[in-house]
Protein backbone atom coordinates (compact mmCIF):
# COMPACT_ATOMS: atom_id res chain seq x y z
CA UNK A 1 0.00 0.00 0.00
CA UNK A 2 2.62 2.19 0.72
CA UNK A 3 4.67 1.74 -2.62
CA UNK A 4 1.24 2.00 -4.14
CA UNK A 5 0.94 5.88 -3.16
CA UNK A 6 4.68 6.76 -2.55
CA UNK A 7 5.90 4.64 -5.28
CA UNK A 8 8.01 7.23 -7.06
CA UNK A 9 9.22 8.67 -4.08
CA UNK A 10 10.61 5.14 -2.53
CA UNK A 11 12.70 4.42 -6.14
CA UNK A 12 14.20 7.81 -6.17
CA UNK A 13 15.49 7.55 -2.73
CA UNK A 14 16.62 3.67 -3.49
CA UNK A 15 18.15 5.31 -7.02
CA UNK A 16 19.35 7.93 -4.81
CA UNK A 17 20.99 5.88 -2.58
CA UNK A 18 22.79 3.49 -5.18
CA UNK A 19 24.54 6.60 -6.75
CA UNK A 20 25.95 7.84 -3.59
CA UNK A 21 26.98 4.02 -2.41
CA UNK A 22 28.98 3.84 -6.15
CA UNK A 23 30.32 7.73 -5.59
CA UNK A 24 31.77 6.41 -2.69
CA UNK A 25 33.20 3.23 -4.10
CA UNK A 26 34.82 5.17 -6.76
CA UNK A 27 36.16 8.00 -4.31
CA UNK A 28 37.89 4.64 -2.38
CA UNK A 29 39.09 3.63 -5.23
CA UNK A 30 40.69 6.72 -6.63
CA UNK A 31 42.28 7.13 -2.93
CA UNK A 32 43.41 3.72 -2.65
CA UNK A 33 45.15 3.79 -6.24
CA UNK A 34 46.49 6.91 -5.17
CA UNK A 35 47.89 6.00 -1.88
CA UNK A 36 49.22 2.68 -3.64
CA UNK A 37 51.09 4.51 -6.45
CA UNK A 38 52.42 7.59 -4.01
CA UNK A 39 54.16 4.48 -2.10
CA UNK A 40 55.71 3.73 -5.39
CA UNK A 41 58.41 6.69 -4.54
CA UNK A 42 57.55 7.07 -1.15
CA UNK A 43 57.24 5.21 1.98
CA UNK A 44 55.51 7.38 4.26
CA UNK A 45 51.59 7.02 2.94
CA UNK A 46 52.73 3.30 2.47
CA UNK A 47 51.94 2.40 5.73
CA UNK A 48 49.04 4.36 7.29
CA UNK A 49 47.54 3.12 4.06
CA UNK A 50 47.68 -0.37 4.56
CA UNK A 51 45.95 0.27 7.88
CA UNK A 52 43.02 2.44 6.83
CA UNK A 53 43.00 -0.43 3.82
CA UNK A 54 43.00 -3.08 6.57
CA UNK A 55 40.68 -1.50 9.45
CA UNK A 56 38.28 -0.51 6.12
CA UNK A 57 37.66 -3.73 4.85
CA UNK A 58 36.82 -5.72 8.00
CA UNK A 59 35.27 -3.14 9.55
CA UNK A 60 33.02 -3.69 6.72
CA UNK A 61 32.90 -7.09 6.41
CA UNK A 62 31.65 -7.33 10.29
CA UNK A 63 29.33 -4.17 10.27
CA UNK A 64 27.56 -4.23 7.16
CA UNK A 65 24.15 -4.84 8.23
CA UNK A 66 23.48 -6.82 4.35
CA UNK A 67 26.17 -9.15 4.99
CA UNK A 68 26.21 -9.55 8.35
CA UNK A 69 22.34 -10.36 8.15
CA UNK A 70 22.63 -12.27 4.97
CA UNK A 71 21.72 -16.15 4.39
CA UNK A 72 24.69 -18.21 6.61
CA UNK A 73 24.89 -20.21 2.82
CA UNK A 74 25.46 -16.62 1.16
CA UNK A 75 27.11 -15.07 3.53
CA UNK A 76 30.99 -16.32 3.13
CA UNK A 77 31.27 -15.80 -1.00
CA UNK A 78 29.56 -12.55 -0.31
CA UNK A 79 32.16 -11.61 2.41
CA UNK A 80 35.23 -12.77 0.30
CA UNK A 81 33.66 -10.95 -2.62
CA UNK A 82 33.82 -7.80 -0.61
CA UNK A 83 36.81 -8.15 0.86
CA UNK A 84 38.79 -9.27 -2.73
CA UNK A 85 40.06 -5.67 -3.33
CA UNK A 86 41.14 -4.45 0.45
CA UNK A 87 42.85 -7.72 0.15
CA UNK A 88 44.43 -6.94 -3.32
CA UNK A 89 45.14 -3.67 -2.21
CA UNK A 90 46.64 -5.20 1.06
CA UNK A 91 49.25 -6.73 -0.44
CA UNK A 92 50.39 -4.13 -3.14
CA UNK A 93 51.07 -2.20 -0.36
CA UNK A 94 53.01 -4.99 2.27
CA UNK A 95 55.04 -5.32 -1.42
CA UNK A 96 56.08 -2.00 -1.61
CA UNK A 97 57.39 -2.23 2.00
CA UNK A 98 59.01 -5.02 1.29
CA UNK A 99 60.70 -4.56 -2.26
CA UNK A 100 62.08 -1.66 -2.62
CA UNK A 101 64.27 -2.64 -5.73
CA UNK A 102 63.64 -1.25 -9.26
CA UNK A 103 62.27 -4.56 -10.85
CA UNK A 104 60.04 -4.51 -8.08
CA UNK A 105 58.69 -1.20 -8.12
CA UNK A 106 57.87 -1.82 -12.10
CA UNK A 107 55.87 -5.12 -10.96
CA UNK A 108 54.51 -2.91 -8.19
CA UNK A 109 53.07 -0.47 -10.02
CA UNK A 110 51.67 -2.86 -12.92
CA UNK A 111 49.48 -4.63 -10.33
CA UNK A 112 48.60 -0.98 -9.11
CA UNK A 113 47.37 -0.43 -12.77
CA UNK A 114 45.64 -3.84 -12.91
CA UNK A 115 43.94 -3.23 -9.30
CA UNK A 116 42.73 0.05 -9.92
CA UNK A 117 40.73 -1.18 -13.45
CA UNK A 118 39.36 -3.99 -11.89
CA UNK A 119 38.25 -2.47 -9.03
CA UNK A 120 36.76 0.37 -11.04
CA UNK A 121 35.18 -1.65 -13.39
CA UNK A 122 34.37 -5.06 -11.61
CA UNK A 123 33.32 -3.23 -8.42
CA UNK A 124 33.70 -6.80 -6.00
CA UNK A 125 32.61 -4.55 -3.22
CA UNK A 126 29.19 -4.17 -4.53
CA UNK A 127 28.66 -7.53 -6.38
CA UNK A 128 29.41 -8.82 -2.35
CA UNK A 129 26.43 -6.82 -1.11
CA UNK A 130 24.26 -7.54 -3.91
CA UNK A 131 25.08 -11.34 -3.25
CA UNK A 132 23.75 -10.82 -0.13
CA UNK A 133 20.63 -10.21 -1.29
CA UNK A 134 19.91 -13.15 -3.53
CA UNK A 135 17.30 -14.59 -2.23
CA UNK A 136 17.39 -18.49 -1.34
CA UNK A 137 14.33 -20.73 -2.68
CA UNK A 138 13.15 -22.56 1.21
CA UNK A 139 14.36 -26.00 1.25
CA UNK A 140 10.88 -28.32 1.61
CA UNK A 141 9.54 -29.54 4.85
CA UNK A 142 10.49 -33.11 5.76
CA UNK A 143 7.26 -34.96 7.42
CA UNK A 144 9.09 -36.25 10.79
CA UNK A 145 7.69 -39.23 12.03
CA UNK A 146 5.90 -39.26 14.79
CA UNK A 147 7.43 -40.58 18.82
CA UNK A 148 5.20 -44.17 17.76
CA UNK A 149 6.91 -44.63 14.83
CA UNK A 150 3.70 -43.77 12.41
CA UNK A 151 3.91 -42.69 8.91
CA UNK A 152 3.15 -39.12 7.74
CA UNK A 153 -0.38 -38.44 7.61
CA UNK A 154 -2.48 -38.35 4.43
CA UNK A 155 -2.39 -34.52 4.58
CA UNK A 156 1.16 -34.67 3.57
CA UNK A 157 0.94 -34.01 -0.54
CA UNK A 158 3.50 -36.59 -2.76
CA UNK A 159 4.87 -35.07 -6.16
CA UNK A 160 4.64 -37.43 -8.60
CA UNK A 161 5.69 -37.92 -12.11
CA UNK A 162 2.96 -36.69 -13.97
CA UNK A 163 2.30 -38.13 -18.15
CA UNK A 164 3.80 -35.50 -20.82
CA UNK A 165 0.35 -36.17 -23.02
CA UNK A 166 -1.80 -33.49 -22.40
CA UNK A 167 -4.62 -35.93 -21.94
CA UNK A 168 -2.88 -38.49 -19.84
CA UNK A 169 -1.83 -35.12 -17.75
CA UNK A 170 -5.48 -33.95 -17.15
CA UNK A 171 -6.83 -37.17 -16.68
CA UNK A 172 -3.81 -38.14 -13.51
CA UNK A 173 -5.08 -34.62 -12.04
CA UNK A 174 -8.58 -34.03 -12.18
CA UNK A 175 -9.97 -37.57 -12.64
CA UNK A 176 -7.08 -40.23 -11.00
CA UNK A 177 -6.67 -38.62 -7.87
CA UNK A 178 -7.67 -39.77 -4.18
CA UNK A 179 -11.45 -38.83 -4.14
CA UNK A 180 -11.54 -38.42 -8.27
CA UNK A 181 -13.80 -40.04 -10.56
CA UNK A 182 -11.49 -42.80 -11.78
CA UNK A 183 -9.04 -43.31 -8.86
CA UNK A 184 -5.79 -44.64 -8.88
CA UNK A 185 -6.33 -45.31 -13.46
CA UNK A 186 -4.21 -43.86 -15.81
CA UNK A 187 -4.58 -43.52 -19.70
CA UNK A 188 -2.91 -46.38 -21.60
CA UNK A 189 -3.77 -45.35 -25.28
CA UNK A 190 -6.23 -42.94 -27.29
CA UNK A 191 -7.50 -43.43 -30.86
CA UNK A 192 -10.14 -42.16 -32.69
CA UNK A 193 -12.84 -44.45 -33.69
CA UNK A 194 -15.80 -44.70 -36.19
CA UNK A 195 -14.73 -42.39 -38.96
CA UNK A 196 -13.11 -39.78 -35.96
CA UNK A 197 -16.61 -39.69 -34.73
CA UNK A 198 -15.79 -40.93 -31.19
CA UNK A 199 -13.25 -41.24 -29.20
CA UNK A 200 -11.92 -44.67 -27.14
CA UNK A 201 -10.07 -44.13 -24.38
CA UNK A 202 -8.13 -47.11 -22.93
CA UNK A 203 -8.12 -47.26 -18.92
CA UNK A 204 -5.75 -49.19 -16.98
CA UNK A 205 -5.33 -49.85 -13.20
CA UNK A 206 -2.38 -48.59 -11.80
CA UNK A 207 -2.14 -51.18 -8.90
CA UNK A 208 -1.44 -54.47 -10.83
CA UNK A 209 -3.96 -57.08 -9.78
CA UNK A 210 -6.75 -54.18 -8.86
CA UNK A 211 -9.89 -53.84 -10.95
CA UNK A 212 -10.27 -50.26 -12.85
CA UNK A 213 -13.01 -49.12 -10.58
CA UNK A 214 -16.64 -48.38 -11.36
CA UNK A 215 -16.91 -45.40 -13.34
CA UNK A 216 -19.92 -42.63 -12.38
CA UNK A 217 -20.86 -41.53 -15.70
CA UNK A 218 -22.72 -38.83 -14.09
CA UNK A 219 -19.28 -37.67 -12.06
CA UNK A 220 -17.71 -37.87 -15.43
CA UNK A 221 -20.11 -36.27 -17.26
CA UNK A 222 -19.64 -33.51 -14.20
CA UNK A 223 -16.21 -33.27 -14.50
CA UNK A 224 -15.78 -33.08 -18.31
CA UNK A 225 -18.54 -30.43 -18.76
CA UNK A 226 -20.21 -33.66 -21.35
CA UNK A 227 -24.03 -34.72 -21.74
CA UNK A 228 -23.75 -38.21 -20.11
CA UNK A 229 -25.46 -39.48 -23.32
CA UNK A 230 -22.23 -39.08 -24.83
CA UNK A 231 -20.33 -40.68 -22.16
CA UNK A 232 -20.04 -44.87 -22.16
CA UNK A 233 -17.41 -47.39 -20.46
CA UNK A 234 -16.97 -50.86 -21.63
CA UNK A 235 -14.81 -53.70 -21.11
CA UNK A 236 -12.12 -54.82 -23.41
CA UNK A 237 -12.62 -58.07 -25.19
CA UNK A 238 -9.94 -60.24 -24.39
CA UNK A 239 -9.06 -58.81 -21.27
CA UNK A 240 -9.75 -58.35 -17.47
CA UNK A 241 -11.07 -55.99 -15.43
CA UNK A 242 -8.11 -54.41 -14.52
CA UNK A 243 -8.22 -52.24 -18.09
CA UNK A 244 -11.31 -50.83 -19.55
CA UNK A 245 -12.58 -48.74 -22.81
CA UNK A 246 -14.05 -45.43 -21.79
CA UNK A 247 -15.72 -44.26 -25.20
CA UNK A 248 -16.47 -40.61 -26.03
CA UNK A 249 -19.15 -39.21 -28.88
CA UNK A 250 -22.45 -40.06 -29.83
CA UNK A 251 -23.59 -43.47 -30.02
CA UNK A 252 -24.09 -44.97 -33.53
CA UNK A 253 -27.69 -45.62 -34.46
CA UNK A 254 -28.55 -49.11 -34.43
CA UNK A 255 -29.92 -50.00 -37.69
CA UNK A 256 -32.99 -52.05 -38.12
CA UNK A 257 -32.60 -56.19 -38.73
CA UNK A 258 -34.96 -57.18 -41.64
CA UNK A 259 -36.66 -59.28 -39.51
CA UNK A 260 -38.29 -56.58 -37.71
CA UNK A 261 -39.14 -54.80 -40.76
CA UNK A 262 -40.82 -57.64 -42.05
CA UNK A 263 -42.51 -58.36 -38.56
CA UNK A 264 -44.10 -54.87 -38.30
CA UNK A 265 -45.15 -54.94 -42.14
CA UNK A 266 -47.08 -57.99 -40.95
CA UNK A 267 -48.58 -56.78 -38.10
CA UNK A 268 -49.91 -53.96 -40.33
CA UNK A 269 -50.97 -55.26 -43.32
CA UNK A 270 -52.18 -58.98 -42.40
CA UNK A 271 -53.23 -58.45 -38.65
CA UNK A 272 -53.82 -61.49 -36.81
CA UNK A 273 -51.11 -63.32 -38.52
CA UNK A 274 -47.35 -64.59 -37.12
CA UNK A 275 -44.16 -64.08 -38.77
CA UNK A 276 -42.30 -66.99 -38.69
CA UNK A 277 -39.62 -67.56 -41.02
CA UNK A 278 -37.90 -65.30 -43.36
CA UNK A 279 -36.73 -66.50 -46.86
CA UNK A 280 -34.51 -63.98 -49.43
CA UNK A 281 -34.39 -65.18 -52.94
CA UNK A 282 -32.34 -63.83 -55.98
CA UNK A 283 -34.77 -63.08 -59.03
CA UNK A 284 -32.55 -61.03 -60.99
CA UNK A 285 -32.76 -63.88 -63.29
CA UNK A 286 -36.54 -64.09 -63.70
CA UNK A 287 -36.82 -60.28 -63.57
CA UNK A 288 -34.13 -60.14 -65.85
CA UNK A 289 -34.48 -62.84 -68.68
């Protein structure tokens, strides 16, 4: 709520406060590079240097309130990330105390050079602190067992591997699940049938040895938003009841056997009388001489 009416103000103040955190990153820099290359020809900044270098960078380390409050996982690469140039710088310096020789002062002042563009460009300092504050995804609760040695409860969701069809997919989510429609079934195969116009489904049983259970066409028809006239499960020929065919589309129209043509042209036209035997002959012989 409050970003939502002092928006603006907030990111000008956190833009604000960015540019004066890199002016002063670049003003240490300039004044460390300088300090380092004065003790090039010089030994007396050489020294109180190295300990404004040294008292600068843990005092940091140990008092910045986004490392010292960052994630304990975070926290060291974003503490040797800050401290990489104070420690660079560190040791220019010790060097220059140290060798005082011509060669020395040339490889001196080369890793000045080197130090100061990295630092200026790289900015380690910075990268630390904005290390610390990457945020960490939460690991996942463990279900502990309980002092009698009982499983988790129920209530205690399971990921699992879910079908890449899109079918297969919807069917594990909304219809397999605990409580669903089709329990504990997954989709074995789908083909189109009759000319495309329906659809079988093959059901299997995901427990071997466990019946596909019974079906509530009404639940079904329910579930996917289909008049239940459309809906029909069947078993599969030639196998048990741990598969089944769930068909989908309009039923084909039985057609009507000649005998029960013949039978209701009999009823009509000779009342009283009883089909009993129908007999087809070929006369395309004596109609056709």
């Amino acid at each position: 709520m409050l970003r939502a009416y002092f928006g603006s103000a907030i990111d000008t103040a956190q833009r604000a406060g960015s540019a004066l955190a890199l002016g002063v990153g670049r003003i240490a820099t300039i004044a460390g590079a300088g300090a380092a290359g004065a003790g090039l020809f010089i030994d007396q900044p050489t020294v109180p240097a190295l300990v404004t270098t040294v008292a600068l960078g843990v005092g940091g380390a140990f008092l910045s309130p986004r490392l010292v409050t960052s994630h304990p996982q975070k926290r060291p690469i974003a503490t040797f990330l800050y401290l990489t140039p104070h420690g660079f710088l560190s040791s220019i310096l010790i060097a220059e105390l140290v060798a005082t020789s011509t060669q020395a002062r040339l490889i001196e002042g080369g890793a000045v050079l080197l130090w100061t563009a990295g630092v200026w460009w790289l900015r380690p300092a910075a990268l630390g602190k904005r290390v610390a504050k990457w945020n960490i995804d939460p690991e996942p609760e463990v279900a502990e067992e309980t002092d009698g040695g009982e499983e988790p409860s129920a209530e205690v969701a399971v990921a699992e591997d879910l079908p890449d069809d899109p079918a297969a997919r919807w069917w594990a989510i909304h219809a397999a699940k605990d409580g669903g429609v089709a329990p504990d079934t997954t989709i074995i195969g789908i083909e189109r049938i009759e000319d495309g116009r329906r659809v079988a489904v093959a059901l299997g049983s995901k427990t071997p040895g466990e019946p596909v259970p019974e079906i509530k066409l009404r639940r079904l028809s329910a579930l996917m938003n289909l008049p239940v006239s459309l809906l029909e499960v069947q078993d599969i020929p030639g196998y048990g009841a741990g598969v089944a065919m769930l068909l989908i589309g309009p039923k084909p129209e039985a057609s009507i056997a000649d005998e029960d043509v013949w039978a209701e042209i009999s009823r009509t036209a000779l009342p009283g009388v009883q089909l009993v035997e129908v007999n087809e002959y070929d006369l395309s012989k004596e109609l056709n001489p």
